[in-house]
N, C-alpha and C. Protein backbone atom coordinates (compact mmCIF):
# COMPACT_ATOMS: atom_id res chain seq x y z
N UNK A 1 28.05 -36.62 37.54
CA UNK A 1 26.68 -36.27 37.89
C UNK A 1 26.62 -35.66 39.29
N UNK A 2 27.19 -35.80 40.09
CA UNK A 2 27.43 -35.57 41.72
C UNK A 2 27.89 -34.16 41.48
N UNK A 3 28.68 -33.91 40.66
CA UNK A 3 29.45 -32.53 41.01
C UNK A 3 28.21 -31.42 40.19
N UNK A 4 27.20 -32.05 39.07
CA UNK A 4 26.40 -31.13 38.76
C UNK A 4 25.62 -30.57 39.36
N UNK A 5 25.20 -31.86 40.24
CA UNK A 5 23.49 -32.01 41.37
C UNK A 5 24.37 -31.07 42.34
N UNK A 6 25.42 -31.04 42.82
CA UNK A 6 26.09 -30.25 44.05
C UNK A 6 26.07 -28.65 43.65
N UNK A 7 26.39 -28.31 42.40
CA UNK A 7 26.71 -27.32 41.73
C UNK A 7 25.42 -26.76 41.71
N UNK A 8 24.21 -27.27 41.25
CA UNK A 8 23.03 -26.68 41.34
C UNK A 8 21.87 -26.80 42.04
N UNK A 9 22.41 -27.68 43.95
CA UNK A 9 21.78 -27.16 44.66
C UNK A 9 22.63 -26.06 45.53
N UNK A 10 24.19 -25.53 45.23
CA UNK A 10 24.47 -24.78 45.49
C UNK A 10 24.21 -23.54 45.17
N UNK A 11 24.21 -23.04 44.41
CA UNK A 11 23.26 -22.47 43.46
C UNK A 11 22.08 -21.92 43.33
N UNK A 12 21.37 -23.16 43.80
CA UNK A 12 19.84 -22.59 43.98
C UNK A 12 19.58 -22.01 45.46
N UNK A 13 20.85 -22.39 46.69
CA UNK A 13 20.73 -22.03 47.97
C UNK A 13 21.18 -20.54 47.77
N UNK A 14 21.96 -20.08 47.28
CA UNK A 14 22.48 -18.73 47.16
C UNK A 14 21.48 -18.03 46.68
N UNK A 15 21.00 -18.37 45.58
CA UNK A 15 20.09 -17.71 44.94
C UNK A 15 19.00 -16.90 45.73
N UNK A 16 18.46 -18.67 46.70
CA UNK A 16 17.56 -18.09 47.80
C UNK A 16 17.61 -17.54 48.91
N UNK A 17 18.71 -17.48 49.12
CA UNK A 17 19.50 -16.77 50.28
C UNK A 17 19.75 -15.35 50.05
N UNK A 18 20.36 -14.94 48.96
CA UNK A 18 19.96 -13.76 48.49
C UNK A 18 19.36 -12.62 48.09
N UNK A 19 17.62 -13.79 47.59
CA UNK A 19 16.43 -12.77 47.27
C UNK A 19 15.98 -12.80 48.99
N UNK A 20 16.05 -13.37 49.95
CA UNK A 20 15.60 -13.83 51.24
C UNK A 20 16.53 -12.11 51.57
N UNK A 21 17.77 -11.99 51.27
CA UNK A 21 18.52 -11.37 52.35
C UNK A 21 18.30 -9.68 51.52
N UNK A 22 17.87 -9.86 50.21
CA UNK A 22 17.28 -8.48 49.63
C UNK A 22 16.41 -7.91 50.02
N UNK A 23 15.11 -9.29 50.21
CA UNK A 23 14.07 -8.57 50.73
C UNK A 23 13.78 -7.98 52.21
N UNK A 24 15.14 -8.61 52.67
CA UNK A 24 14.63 -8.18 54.17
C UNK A 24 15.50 -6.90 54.33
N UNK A 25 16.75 -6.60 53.67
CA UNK A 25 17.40 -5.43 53.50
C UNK A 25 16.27 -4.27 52.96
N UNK A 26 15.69 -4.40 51.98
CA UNK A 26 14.85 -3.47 51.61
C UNK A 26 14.23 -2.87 52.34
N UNK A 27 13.39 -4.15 53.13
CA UNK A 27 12.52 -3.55 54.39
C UNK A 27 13.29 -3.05 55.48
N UNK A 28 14.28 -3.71 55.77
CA UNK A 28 14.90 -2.67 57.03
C UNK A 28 15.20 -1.05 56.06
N UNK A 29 15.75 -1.42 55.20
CA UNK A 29 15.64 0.32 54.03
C UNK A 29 14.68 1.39 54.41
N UNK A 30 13.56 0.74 54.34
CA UNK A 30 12.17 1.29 54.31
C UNK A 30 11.60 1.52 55.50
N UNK A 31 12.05 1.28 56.51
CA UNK A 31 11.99 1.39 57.45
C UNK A 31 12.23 2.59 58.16
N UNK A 32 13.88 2.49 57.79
CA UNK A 32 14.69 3.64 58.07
C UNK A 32 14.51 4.70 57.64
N UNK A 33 14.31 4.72 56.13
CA UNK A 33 14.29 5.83 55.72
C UNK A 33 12.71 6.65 55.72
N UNK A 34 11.70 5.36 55.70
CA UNK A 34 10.26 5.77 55.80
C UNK A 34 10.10 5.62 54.36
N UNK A 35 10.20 5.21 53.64
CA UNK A 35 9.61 5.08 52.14
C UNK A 35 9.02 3.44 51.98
N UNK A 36 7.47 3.65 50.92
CA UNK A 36 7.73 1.82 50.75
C UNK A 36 8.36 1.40 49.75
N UNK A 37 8.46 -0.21 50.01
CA UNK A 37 9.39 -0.40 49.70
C UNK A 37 8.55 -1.57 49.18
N UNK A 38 8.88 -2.16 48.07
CA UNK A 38 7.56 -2.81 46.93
C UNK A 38 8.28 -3.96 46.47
N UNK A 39 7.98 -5.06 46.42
CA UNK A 39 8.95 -6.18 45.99
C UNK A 39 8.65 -6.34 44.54
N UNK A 40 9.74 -6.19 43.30
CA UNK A 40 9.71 -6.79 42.14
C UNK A 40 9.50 -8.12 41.93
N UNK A 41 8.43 -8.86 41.45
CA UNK A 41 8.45 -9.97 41.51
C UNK A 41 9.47 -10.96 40.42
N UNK A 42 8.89 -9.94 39.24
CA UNK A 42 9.92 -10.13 37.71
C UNK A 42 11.23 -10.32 37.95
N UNK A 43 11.26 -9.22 38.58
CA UNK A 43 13.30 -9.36 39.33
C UNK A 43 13.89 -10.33 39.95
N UNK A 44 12.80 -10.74 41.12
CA UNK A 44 13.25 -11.60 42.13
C UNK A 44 12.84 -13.00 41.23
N UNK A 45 12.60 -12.81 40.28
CA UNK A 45 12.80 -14.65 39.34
C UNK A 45 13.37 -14.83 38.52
N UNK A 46 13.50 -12.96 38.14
CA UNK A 46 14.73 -13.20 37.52
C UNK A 46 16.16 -13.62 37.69
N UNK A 47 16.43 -12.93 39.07
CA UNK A 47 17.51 -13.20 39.72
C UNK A 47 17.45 -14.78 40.27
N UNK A 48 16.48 -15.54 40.22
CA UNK A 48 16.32 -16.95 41.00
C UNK A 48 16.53 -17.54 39.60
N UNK A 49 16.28 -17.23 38.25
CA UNK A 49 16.52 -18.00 37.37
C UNK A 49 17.91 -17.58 36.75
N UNK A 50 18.46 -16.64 37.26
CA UNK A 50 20.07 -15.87 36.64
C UNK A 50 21.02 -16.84 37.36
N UNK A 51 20.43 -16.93 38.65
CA UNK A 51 21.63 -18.08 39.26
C UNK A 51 21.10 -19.61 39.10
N UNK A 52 20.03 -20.11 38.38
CA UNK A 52 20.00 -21.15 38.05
C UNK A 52 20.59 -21.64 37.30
N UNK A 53 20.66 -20.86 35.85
CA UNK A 53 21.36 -20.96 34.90
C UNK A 53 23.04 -21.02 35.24
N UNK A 54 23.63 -20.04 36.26
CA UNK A 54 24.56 -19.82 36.28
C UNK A 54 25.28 -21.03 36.82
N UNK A 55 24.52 -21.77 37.95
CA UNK A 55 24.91 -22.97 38.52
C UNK A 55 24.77 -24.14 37.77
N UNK A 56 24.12 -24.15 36.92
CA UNK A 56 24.20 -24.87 35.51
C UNK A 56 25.31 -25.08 34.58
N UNK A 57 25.76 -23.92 34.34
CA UNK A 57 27.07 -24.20 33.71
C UNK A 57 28.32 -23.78 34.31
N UNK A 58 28.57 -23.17 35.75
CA UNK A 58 29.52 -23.73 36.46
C UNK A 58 29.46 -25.04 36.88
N UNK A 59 28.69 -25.91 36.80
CA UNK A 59 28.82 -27.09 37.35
C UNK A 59 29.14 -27.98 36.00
N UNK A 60 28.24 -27.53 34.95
CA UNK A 60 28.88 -28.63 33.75
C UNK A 60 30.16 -29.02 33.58
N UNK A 61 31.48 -28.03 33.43
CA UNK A 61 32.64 -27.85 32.90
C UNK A 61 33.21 -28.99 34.20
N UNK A 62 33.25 -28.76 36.02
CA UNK A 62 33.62 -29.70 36.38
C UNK A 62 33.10 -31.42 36.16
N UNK A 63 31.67 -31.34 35.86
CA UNK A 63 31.14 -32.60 35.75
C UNK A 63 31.43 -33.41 34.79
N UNK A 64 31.68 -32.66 33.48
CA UNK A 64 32.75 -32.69 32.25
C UNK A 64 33.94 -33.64 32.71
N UNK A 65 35.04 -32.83 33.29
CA UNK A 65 35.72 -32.90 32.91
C UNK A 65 36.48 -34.47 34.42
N UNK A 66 35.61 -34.25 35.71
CA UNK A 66 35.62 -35.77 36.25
C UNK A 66 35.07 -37.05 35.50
N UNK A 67 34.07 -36.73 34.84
CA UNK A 67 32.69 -37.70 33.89
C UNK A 67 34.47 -38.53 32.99
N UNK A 68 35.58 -37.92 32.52
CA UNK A 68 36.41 -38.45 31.72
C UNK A 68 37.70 -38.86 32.18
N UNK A 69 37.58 -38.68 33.69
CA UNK A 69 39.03 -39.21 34.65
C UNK A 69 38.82 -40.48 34.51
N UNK A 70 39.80 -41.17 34.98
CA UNK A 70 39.64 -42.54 35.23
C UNK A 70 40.06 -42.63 36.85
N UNK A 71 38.80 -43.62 37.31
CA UNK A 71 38.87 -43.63 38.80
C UNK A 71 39.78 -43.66 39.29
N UNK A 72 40.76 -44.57 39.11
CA UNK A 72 42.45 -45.47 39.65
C UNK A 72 42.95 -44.30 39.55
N UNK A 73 42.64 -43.27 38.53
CA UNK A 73 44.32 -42.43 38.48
C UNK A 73 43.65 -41.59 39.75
N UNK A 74 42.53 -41.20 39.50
CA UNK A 74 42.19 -39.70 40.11
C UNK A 74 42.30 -39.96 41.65
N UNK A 75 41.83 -41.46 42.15
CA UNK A 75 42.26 -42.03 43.98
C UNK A 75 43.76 -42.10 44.04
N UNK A 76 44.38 -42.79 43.31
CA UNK A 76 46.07 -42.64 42.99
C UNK A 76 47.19 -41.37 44.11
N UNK A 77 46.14 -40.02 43.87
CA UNK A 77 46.87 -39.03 44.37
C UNK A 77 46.70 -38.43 45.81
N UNK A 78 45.46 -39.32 46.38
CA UNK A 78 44.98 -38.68 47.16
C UNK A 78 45.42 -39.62 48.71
């Protein structure tokens, strides 16, 4: 469960870090070049729900597959 919750607040930080670092790229864009510059809203949730999902099931497969270690062995190596 730890490695899912990690997986998809990682996830959701990128996500927002991203539409954060688009929109402000755009505007410096628009700036520069003098054109406006119009925020997709559809896009920008789309893209906030593309990496939701995505951190969703990168995180399952590890949460998987610790969820079936056994504690003793997996401290054992470390």
């Amino acid at each position: 469960f730890q490695f899912f919750m990690e997986a998809i607040i990682i996830g959701q930080l990128g996500g927002i870090l991203g539409i954060i670092l688009g929109i402000l790229v755009g505007y410096g864009f628009s700036a520069i070049a003098k054109f406006h510059f119009t925020i997709p809203w559809l896009a920008m949730f789309s893209a906030f729900l593309t990496a939701f999902i995505v951190a969703i099931v990168a995180g399952l497969i590890p949460a998987i597959k610790a969820a079936k270690l056994d504690p003793v062995e997996s401290l054992r190596y470390e």
